[in-house]
Protein backbone atom coordinates (compact mmCIF):
# COMPACT_ATOMS: atom_id res chain seq x y z
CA UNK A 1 -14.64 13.24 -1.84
CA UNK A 2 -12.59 10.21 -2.14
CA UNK A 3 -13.25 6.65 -1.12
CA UNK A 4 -11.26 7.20 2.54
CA UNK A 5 -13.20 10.66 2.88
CA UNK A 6 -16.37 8.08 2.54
CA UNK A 7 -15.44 5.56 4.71
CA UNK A 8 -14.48 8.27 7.72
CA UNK A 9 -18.13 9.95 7.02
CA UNK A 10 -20.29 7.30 6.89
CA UNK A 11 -18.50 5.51 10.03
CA UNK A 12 -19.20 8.99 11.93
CA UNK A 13 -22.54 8.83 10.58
CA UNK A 14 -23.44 5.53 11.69
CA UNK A 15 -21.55 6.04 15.48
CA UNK A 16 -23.68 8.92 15.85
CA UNK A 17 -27.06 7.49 14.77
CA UNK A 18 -29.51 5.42 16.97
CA UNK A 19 -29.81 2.44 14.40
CA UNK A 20 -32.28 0.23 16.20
CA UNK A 21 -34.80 1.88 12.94
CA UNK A 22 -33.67 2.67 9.67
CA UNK A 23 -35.41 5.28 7.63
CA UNK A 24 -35.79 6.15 3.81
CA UNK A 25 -34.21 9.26 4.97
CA UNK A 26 -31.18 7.84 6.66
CA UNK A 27 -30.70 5.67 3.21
CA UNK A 28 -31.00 8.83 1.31
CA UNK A 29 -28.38 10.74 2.92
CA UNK A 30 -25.91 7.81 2.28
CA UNK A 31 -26.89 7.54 -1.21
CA UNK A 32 -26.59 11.06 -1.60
CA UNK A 33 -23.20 11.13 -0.43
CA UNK A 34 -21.93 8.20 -2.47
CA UNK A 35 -22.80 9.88 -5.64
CA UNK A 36 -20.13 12.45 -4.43
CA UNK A 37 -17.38 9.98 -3.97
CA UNK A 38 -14.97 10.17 -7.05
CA UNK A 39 -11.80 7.58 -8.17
CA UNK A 40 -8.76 9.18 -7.67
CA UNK A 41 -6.42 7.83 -10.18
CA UNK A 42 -3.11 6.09 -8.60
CA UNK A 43 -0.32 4.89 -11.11
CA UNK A 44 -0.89 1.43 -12.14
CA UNK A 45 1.53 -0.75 -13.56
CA UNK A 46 0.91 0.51 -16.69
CA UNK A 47 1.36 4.18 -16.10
CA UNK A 48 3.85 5.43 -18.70
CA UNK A 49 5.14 7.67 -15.89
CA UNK A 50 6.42 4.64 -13.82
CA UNK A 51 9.53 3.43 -13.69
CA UNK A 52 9.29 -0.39 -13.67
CA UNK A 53 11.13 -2.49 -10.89
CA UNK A 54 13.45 -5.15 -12.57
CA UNK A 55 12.27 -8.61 -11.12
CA UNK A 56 14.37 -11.48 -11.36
CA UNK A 57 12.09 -14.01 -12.43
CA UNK A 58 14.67 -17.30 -11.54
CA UNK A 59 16.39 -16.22 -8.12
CA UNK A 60 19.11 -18.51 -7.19
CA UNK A 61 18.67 -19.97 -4.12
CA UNK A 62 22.13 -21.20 -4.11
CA UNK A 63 24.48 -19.15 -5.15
CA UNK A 64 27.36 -18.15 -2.30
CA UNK A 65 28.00 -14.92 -3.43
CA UNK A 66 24.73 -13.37 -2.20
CA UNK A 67 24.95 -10.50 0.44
CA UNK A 68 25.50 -9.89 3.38
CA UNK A 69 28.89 -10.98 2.46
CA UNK A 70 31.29 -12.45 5.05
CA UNK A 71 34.92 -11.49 5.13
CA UNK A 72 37.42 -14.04 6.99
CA UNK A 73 41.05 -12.96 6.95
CA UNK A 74 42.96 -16.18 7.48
CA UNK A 75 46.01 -14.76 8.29
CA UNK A 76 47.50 -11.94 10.91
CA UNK A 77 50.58 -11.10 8.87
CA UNK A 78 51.47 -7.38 8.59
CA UNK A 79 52.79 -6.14 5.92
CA UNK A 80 55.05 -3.11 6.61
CA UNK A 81 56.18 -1.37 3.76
């Protein structure tokens, strides 16, 4: 069972329950199912199976030639060949 299998359990558990009095039972059961909950690995940024996102680490702010580009023909000449 993974962590998301846990959460959806125990918040069926508690909707269901009448929790004006807790019991060592109902703590039990809980318990009982944590110890079944297991990590599921997800690639970190170390995972040698990852293929690494280039970042660049000085943007320019400035620079005019960032997209979307805008093209402005100046002129309505045709050229007829």
């Amino acid at each position: 069972m993974t962590h998301k299998e846990f959460y959806i359990w125990l918040d069926g558990f508690m909707t269901n329950r009448n929790w004006t009095d807790f019991t060592q039972g109902d703590i039990e059961t809980i318990q009982e199912k944590m110890k079944e909950v297991k990590d599921v690995n997800q690639p970190g940024i170390f995972d040698p199976n990852r293929i690494p996102i280039p970042v660049n680490p000085f943007p320019k702010t400035n620079d005019p030639l960032t997209p979307p580009w805008e093209v402005i023909c100046k002129t309505k000449d045709l050229l007829i060949d």
